[in-house]
PDB file of N, CA and C in Angstrom:
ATOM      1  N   UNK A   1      89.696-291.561 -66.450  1.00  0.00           N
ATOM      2  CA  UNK A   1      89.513-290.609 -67.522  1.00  0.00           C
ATOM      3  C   UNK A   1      90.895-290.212 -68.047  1.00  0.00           C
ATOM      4  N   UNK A   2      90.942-290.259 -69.705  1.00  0.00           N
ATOM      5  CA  UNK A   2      92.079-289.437 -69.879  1.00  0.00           C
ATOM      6  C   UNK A   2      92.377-288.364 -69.943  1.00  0.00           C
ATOM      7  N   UNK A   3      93.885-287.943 -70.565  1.00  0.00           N
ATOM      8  CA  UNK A   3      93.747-286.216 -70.675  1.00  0.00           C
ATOM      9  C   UNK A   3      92.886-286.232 -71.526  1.00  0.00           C
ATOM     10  N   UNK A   4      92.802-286.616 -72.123  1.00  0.00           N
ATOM     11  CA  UNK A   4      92.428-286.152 -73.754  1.00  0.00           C
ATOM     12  C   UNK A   4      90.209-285.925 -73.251  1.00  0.00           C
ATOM     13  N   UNK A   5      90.122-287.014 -73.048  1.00  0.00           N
ATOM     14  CA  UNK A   5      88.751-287.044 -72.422  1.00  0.00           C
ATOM     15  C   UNK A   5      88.434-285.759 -71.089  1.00  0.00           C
ATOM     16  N   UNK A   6      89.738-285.512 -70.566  1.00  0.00           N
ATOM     17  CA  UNK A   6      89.618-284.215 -69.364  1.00  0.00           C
ATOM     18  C   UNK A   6      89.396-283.174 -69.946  1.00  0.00           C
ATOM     19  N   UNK A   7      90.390-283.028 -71.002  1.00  0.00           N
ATOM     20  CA  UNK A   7      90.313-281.523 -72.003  1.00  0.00           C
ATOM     21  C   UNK A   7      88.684-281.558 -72.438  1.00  0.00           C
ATOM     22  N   UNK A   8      88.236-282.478 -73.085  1.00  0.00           N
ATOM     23  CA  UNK A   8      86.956-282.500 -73.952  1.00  0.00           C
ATOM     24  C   UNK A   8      85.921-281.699 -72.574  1.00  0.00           C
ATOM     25  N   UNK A   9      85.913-282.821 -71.727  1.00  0.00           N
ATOM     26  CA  UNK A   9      85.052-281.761 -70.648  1.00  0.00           C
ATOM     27  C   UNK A   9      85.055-280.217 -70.335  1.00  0.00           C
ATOM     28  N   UNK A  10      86.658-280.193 -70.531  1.00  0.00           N
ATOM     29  CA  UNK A  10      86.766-279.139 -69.535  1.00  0.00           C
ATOM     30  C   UNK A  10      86.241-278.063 -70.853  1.00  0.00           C
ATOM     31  N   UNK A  11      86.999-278.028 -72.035  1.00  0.00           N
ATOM     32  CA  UNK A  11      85.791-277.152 -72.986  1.00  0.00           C
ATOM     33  C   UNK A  11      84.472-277.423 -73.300  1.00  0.00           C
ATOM     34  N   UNK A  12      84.142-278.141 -73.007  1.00  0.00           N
ATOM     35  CA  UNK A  12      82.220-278.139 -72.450  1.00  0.00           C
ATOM     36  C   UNK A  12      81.950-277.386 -72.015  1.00  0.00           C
ATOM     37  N   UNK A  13      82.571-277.384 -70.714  1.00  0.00           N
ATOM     38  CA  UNK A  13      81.995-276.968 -69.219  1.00  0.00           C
ATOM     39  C   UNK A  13      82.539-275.248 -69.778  1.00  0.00           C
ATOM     40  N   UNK A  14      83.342-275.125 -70.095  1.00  0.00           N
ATOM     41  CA  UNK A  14      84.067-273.883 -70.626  1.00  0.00           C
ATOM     42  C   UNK A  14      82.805-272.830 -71.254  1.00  0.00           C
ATOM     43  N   UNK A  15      82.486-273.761 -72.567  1.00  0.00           N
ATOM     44  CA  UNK A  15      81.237-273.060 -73.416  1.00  0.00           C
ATOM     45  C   UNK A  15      80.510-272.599 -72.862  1.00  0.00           C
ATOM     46  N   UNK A  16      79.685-273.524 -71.507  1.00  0.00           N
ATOM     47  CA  UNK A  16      78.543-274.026 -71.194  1.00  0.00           C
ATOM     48  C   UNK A  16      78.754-272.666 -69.698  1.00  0.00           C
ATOM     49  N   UNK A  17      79.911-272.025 -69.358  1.00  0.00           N
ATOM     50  CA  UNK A  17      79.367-271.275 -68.567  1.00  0.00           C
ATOM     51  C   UNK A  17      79.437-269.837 -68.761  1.00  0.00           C
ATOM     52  N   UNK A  18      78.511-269.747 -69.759  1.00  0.00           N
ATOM     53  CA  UNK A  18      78.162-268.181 -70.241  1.00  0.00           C
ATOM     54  C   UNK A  18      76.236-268.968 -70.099  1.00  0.00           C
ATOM     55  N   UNK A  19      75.401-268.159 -69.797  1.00  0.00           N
ATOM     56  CA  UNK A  19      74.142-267.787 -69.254  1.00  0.00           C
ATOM     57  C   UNK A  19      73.562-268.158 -70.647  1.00  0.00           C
ATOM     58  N   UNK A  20      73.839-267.316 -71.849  1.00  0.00           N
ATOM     59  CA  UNK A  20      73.406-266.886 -73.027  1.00  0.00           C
ATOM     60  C   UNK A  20      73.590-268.657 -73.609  1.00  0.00           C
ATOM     61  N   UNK A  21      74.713-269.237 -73.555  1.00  0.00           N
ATOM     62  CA  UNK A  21      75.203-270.205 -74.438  1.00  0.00           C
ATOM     63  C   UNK A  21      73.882-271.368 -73.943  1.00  0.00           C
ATOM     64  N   UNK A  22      73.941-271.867 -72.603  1.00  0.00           N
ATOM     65  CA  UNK A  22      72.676-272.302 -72.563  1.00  0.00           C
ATOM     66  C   UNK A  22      71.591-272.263 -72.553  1.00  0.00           C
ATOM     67  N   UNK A  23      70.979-270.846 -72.349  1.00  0.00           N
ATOM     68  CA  UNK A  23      69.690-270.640 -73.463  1.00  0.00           C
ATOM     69  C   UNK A  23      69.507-271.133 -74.025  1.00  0.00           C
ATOM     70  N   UNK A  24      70.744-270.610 -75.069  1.00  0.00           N
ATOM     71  CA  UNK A  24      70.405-271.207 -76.440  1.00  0.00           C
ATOM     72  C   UNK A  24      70.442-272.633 -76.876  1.00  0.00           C
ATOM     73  N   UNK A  25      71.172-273.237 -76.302  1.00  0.00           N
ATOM     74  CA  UNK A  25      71.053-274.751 -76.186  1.00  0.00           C
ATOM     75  C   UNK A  25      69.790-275.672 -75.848  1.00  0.00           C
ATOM     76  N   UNK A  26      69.208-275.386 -74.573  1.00  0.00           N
ATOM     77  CA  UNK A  26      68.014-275.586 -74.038  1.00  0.00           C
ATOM     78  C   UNK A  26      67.099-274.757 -75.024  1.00  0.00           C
ATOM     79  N   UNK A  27      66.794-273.964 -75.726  1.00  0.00           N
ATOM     80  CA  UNK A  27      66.065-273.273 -76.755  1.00  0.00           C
ATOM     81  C   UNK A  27      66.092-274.407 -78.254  1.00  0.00           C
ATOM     82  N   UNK A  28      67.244-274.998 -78.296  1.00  0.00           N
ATOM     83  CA  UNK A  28      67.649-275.771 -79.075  1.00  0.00           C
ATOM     84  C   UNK A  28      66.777-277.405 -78.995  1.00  0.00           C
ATOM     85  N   UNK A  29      67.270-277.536 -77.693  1.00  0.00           N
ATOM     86  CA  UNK A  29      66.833-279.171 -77.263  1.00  0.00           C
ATOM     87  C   UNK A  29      65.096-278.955 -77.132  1.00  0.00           C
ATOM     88  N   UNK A  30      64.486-277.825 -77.286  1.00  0.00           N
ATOM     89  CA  UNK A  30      63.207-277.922 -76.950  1.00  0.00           C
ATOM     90  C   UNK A  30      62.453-277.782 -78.580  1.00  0.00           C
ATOM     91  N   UNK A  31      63.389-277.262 -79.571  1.00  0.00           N
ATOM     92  CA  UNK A  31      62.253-277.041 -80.464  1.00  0.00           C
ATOM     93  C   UNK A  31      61.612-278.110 -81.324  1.00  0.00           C
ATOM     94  N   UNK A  32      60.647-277.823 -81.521  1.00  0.00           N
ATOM     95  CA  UNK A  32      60.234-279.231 -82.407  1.00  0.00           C
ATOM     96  C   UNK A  32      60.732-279.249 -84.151  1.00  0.00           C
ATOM     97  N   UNK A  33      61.508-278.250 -84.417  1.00  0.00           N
ATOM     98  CA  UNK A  33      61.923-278.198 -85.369  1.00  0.00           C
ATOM     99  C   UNK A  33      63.439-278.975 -85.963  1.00  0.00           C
ATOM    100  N   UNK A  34      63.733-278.854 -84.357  1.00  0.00           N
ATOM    101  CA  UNK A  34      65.104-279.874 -84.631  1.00  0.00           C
ATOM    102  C   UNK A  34      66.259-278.770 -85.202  1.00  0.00           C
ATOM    103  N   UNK A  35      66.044-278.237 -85.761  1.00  0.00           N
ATOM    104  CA  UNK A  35      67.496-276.839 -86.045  1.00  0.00           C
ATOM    105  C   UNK A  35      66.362-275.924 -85.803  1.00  0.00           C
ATOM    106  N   UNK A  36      67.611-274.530 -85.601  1.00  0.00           N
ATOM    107  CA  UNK A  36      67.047-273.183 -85.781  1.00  0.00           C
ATOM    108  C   UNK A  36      68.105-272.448 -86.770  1.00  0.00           C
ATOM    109  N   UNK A  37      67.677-271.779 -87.413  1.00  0.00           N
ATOM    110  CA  UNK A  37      68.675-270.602 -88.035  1.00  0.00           C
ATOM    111  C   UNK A  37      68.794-269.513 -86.839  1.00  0.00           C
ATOM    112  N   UNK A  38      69.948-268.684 -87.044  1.00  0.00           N
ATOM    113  CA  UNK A  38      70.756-267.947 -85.969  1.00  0.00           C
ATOM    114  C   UNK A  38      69.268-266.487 -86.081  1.00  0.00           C
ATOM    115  N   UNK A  39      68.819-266.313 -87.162  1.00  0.00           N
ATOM    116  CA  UNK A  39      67.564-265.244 -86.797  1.00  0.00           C
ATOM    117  C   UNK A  39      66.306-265.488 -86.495  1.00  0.00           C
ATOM    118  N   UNK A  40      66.448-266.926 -86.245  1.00  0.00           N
ATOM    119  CA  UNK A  40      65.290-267.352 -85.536  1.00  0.00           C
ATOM    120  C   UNK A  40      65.697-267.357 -84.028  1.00  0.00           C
ATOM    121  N   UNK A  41      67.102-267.392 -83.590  1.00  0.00           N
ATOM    122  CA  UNK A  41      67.298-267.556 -81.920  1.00  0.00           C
ATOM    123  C   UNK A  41      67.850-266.410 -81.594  1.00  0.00           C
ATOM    124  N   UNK A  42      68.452-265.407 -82.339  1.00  0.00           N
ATOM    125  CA  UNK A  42      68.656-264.076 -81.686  1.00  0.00           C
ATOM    126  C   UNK A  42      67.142-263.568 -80.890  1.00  0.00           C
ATOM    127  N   UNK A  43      65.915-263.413 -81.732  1.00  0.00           N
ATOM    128  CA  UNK A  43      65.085-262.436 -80.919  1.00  0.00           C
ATOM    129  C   UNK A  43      65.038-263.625 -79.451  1.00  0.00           C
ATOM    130  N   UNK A  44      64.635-264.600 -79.647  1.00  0.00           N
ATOM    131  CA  UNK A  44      64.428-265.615 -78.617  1.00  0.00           C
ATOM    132  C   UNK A  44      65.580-265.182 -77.299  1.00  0.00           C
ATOM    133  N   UNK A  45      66.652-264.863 -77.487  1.00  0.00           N
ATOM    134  CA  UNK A  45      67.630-264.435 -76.248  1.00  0.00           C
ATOM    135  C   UNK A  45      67.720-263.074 -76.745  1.00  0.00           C
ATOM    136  N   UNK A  46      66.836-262.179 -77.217  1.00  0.00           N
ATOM    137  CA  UNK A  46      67.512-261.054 -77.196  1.00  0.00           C
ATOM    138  C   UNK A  46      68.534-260.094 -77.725  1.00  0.00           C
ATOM    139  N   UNK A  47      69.378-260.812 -78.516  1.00  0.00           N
ATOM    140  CA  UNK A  47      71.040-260.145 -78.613  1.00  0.00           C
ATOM    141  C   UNK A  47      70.303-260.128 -80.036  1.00  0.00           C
ATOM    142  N   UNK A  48      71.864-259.827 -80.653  1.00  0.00           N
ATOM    143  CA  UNK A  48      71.623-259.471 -82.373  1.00  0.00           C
ATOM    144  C   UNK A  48      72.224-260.801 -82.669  1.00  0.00           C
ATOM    145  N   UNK A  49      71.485-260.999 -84.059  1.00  0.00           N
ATOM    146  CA  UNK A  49      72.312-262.168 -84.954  1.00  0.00           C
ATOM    147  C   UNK A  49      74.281-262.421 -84.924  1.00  0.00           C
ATOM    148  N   UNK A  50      74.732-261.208 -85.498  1.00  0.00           N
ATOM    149  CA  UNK A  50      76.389-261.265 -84.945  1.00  0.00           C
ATOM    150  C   UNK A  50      76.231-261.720 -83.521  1.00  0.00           C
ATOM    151  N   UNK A  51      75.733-261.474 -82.444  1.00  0.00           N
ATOM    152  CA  UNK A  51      76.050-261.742 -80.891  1.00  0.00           C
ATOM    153  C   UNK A  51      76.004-263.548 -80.604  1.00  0.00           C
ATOM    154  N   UNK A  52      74.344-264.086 -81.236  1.00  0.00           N
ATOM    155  CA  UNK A  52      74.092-265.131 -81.146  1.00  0.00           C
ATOM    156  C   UNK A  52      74.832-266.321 -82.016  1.00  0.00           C
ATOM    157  N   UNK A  53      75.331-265.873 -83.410  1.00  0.00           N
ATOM    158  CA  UNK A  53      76.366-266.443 -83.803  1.00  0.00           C
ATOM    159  C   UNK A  53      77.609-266.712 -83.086  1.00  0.00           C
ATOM    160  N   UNK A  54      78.302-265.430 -82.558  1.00  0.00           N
ATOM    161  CA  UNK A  54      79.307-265.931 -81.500  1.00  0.00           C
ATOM    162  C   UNK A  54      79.101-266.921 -80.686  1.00  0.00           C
ATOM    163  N   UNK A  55      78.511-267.057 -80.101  1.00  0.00           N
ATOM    164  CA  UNK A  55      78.133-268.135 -79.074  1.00  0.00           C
ATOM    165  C   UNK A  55      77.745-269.533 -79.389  1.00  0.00           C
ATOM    166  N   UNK A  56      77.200-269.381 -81.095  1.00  0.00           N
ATOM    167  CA  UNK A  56      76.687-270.724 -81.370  1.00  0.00           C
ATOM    168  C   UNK A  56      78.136-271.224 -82.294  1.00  0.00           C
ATOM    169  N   UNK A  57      79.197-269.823 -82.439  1.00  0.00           N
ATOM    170  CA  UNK A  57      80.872-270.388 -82.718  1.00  0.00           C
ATOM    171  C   UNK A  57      81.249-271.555 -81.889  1.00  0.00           C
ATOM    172  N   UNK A  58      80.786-270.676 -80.175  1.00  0.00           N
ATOM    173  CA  UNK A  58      81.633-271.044 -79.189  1.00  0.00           C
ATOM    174  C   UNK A  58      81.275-272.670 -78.727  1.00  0.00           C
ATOM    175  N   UNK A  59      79.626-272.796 -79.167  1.00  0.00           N
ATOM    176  CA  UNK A  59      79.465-274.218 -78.724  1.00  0.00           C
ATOM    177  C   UNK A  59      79.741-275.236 -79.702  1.00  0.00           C
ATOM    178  N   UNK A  60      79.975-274.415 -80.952  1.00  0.00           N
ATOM    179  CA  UNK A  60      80.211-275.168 -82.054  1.00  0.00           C
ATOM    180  C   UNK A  60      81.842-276.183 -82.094  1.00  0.00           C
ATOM    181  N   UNK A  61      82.583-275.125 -81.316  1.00  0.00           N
ATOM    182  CA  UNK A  61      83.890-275.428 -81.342  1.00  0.00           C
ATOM    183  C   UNK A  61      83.634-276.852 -80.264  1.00  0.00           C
ATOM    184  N   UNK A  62      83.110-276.759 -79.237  1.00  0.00           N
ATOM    185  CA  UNK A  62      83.397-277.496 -78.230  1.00  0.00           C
ATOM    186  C   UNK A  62      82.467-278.711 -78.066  1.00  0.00           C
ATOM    187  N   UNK A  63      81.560-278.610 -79.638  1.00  0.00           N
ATOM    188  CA  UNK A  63      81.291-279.857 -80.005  1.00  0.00           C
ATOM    189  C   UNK A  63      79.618-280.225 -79.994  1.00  0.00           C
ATOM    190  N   UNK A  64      79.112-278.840 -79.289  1.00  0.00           N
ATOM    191  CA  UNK A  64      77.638-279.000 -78.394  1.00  0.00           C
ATOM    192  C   UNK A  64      76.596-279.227 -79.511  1.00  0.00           C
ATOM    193  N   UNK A  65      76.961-277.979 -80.846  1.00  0.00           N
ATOM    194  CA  UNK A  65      76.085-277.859 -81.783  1.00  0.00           C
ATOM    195  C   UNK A  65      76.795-277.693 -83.208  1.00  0.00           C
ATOM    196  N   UNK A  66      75.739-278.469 -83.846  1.00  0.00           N
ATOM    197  CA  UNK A  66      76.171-278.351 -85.175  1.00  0.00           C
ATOM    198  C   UNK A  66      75.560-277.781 -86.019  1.00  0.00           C
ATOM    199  N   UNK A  67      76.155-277.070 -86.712  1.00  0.00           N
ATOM    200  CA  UNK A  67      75.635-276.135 -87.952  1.00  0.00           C
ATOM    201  C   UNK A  67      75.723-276.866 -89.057  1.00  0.00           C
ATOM    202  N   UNK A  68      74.392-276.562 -90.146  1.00  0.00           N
ATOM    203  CA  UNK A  68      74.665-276.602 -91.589  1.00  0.00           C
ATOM    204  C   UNK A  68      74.390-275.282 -92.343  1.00  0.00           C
ATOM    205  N   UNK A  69      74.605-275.068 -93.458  1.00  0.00           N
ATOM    206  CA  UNK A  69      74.280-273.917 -93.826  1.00  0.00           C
ATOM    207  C   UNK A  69      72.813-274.410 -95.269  1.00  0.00           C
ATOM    208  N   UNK A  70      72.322-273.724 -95.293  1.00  0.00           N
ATOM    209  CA  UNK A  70      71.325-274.102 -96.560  1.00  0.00           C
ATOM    210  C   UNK A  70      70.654-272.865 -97.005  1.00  0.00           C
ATOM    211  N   UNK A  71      71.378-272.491 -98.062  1.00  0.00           N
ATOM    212  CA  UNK A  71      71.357-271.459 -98.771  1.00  0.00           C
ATOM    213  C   UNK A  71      71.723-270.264 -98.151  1.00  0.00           C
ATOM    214  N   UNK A  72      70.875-268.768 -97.603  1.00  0.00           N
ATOM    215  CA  UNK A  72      71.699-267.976 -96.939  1.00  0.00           C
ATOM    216  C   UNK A  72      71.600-268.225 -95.703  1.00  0.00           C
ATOM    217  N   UNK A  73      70.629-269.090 -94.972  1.00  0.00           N
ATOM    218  CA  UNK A  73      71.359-269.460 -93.603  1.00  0.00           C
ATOM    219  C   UNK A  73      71.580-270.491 -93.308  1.00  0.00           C
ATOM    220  N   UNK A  74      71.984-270.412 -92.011  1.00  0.00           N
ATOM    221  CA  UNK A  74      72.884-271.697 -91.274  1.00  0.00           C
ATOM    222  C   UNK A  74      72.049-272.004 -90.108  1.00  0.00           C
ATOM    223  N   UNK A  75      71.720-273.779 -90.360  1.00  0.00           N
ATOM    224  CA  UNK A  75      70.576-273.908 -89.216  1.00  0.00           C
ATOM    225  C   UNK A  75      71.410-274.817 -88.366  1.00  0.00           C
ATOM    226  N   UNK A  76      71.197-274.718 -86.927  1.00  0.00           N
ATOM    227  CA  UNK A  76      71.743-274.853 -85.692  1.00  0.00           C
ATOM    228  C   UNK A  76      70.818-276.379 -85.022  1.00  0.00           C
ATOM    229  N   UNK A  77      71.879-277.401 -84.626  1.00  0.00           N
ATOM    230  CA  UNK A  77      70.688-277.996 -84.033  1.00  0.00           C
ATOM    231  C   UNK A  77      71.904-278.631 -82.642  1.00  0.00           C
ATOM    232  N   UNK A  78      71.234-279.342 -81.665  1.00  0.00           N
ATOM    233  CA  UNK A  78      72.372-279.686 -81.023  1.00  0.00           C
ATOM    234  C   UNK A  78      73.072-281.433 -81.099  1.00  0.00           C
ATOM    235  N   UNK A  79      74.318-281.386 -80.560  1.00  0.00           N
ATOM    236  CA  UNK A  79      75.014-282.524 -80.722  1.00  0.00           C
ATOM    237  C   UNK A  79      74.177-283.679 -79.204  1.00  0.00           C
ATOM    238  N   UNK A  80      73.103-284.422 -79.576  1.00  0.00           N
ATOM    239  CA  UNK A  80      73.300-284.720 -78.227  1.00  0.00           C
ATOM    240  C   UNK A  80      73.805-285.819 -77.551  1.00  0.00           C
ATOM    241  N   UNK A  81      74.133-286.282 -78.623  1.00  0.00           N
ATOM    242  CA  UNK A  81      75.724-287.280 -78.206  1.00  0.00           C
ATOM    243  C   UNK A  81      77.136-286.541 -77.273  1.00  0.00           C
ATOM    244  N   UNK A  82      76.511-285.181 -77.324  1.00  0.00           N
ATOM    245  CA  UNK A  82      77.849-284.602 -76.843  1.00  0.00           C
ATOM    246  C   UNK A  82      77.618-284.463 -74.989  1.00  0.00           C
ATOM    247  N   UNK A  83      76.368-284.194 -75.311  1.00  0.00           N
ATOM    248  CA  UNK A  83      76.021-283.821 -74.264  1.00  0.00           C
ATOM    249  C   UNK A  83      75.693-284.771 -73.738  1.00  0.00           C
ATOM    250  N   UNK A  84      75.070-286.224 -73.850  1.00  0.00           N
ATOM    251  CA  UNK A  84      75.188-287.104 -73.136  1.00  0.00           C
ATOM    252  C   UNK A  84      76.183-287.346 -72.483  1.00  0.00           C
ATOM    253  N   UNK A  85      77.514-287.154 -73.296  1.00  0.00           N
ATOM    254  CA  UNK A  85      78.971-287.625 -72.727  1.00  0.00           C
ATOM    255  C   UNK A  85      79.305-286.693 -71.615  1.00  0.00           C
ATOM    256  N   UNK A  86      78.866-285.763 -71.837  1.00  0.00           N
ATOM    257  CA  UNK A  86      79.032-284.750 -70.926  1.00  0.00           C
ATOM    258  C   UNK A  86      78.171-284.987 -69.078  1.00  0.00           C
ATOM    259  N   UNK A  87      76.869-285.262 -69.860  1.00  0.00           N
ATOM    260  CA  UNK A  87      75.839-285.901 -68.836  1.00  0.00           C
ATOM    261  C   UNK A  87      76.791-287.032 -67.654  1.00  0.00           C
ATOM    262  N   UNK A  88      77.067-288.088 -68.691  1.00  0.00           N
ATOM    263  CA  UNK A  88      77.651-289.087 -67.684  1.00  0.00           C
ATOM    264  C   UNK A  88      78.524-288.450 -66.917  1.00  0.00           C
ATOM    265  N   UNK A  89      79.849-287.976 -67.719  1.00  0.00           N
ATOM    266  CA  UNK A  89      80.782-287.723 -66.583  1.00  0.00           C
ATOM    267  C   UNK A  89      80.555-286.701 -65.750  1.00  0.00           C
ATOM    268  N   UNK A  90      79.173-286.524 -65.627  1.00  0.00           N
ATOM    269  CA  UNK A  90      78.986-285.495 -64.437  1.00  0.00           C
ATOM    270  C   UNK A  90      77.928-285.900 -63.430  1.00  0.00           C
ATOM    271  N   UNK A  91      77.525-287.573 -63.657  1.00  0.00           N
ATOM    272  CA  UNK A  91      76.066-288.234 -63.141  1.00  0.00           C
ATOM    273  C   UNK A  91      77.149-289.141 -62.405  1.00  0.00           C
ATOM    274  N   UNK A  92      78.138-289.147 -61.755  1.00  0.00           N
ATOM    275  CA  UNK A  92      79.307-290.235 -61.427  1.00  0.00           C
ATOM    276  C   UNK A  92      78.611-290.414 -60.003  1.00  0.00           C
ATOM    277  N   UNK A  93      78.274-291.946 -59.787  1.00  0.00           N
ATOM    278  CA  UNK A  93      77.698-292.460 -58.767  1.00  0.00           C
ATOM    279  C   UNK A  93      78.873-291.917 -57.306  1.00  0.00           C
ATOM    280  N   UNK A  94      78.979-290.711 -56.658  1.00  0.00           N
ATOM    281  CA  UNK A  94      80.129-290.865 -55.790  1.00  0.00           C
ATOM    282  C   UNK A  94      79.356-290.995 -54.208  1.00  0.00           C
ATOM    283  N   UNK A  95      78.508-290.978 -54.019  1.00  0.00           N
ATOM    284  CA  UNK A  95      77.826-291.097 -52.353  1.00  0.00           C
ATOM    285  C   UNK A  95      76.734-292.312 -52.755  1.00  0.00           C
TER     286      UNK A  95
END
């Protein structure tokens, strides 16, 4: 693995350990809608729209989920190319 491929993990794993962030992710990978807008997943975890936006910043940055915006909101869906990559280097045949 390189650095460059170490860093990518390590802000994964970074995002990925706040409670809230995977909720919302797994809230994500389950809907049949394929995106959510951010006031459709605040009541779903609870917090306020500003709260659940932060978090869908934080996975945004690190690659998990992608936003579009369409008209006044911004619908959320996840990367799961990202997370596959993520998958492998953490499925590493070691025993």
């Amino acid at each position: 693995m390189t650095d460059d491929e170490a860093l990518e993990v390590a802000l994964r794993l970074k995002a990925l350990a706040d409670p809230v962030r995977i909720r919302l992710l797994s809230i994500l990978m389950t809907s049949g809608d394929g995106a959510l807008c951010t006031g459709d997943l605040a009541p779903a975890v609870g917090l306020s729209e500003a709260t659940v936006s932060h978090h869908l910043t934080q996975l945004r940055k690190a690659g998990m989920v992608e936003s579009v915006r369409q008209g006044m909101n911004v619908h959320h869906s996840v990367r799961t190319e990202s997370l596959e990559a993520l998958r492998r280097v953490l499925a590493v045949d070691c025993c």
